[in-house]
Protein backbone atom coordinates (compact mmCIF):
# COMPACT_ATOMS: atom_id res chain seq x y z
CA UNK A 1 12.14 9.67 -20.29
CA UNK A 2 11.85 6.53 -22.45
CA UNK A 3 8.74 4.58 -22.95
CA UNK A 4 7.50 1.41 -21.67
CA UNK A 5 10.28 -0.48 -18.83
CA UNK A 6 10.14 -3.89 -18.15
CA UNK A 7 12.25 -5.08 -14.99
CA UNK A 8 11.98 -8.81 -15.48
CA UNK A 9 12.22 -10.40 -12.03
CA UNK A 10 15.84 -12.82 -12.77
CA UNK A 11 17.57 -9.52 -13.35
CA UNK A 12 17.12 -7.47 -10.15
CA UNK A 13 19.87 -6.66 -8.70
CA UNK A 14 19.88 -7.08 -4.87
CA UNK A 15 21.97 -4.62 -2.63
CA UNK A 16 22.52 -4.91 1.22
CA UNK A 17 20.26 -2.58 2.82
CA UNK A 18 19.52 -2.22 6.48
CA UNK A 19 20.51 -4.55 9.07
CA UNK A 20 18.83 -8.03 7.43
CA UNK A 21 17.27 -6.59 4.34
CA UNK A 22 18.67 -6.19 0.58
CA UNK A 23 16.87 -4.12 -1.74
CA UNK A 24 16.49 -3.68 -5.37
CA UNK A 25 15.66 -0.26 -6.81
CA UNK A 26 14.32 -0.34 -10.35
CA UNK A 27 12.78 2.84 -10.73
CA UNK A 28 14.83 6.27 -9.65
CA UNK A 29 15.25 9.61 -11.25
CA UNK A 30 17.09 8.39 -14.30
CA UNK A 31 13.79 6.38 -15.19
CA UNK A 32 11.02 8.65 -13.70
CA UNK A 33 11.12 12.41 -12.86
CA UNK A 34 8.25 11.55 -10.11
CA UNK A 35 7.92 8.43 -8.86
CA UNK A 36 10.51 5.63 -7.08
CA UNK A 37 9.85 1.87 -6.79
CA UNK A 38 11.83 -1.68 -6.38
CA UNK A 39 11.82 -4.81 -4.62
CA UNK A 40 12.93 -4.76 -0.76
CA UNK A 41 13.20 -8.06 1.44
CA UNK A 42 13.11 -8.03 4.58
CA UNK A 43 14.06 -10.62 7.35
CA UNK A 44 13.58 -10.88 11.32
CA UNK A 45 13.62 -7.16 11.99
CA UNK A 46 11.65 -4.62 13.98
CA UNK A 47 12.42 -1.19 11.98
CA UNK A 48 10.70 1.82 13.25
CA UNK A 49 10.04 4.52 10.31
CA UNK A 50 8.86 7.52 9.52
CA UNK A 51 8.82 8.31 5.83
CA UNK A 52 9.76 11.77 3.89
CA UNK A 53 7.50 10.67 0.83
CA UNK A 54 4.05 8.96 0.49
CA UNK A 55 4.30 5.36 -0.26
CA UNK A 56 2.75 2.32 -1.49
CA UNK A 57 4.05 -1.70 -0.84
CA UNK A 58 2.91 -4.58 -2.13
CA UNK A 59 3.60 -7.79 -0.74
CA UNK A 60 5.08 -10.32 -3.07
CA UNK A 61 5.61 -12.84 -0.53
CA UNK A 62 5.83 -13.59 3.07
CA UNK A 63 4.20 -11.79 6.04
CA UNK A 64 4.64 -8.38 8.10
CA UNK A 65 2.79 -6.79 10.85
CA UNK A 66 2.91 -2.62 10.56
CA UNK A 67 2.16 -0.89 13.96
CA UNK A 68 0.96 2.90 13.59
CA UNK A 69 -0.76 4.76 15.66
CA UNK A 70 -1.54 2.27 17.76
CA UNK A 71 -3.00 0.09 15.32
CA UNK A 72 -1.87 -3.37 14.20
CA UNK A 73 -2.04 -4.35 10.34
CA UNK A 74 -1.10 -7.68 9.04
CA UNK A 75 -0.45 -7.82 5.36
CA UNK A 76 0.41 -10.92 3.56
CA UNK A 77 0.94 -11.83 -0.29
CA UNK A 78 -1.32 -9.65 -2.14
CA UNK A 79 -2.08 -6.85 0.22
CA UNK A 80 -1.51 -3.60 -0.44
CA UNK A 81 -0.50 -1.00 2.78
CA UNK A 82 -0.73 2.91 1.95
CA UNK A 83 1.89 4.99 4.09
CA UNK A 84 1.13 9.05 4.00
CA UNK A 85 4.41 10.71 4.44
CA UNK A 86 5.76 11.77 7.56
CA UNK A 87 3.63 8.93 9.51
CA UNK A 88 5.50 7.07 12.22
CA UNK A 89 5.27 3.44 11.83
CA UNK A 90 7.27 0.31 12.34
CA UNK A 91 7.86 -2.34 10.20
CA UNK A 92 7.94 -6.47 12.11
CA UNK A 93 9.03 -9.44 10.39
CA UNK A 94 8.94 -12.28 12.25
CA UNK A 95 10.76 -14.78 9.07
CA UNK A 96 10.88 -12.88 5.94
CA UNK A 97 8.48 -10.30 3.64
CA UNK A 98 9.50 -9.53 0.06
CA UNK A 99 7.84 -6.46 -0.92
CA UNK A 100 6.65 -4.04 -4.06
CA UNK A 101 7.51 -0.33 -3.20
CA UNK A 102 6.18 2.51 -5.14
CA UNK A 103 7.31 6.18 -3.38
CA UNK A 104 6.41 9.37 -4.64
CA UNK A 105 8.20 11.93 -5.01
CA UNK A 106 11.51 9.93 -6.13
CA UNK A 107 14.68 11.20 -5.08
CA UNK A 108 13.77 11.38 -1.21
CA UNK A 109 15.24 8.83 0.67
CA UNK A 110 14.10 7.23 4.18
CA UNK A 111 16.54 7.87 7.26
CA UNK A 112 18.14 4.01 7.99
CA UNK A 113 16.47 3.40 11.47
């Protein structure tokens, strides 16, 4: 693995994802032997999940609610949501959320739901 990566933000390169969301991945295998992480968007979508790997999101803009377990949190720009793997939530975006991902291990990906 090389040394320090810097993924300056006019060079992401935005993929369609799930039903109204595009993604960009920056970080996979060929970068890190451990860890995953990119840029997802998301827009007027309910998406239920329930993740093979432990992740971390930051959001960059916008607004989400995550329902788990019967609880309700609402994260905004700055906040920062911990998911354990293998715990059912669901994802609700009401306009649009841009978010920060950081999954561990890499290589696992999340079943489209």
């Amino acid at each position: 693995m090389a040394g320090v990566r810097c993924f300056p933000a006019g060079s992401r390169a935005f993929a369609p994802y799930i039903d109204n969301a595009e993604i960009a991945k920056l970080i996979g295998p060929e970068v890190s032997s451990t860890m995953g992480a990119g840029v997802v968007t998301y827009r007027r979508l309910s998406a239920p999940w329930s993740l093979p790997f432990d992740e971390v999101v930051i959001v960059l803009a916008g607004a989400m609610r995550v329902v788990s377990d019967g609880a309700v949190h609402e994260a905004g720009p700055g906040d920062v949501l911990f998911f354990p793997k293998e715990t059912p939530l669901t994802y609700e975006v009401d306009d649009e959320v841009t978010l920060f991902y950081v999954k561990y291990p890499v290589g696992l990906t999340a079943p489209i739901p």
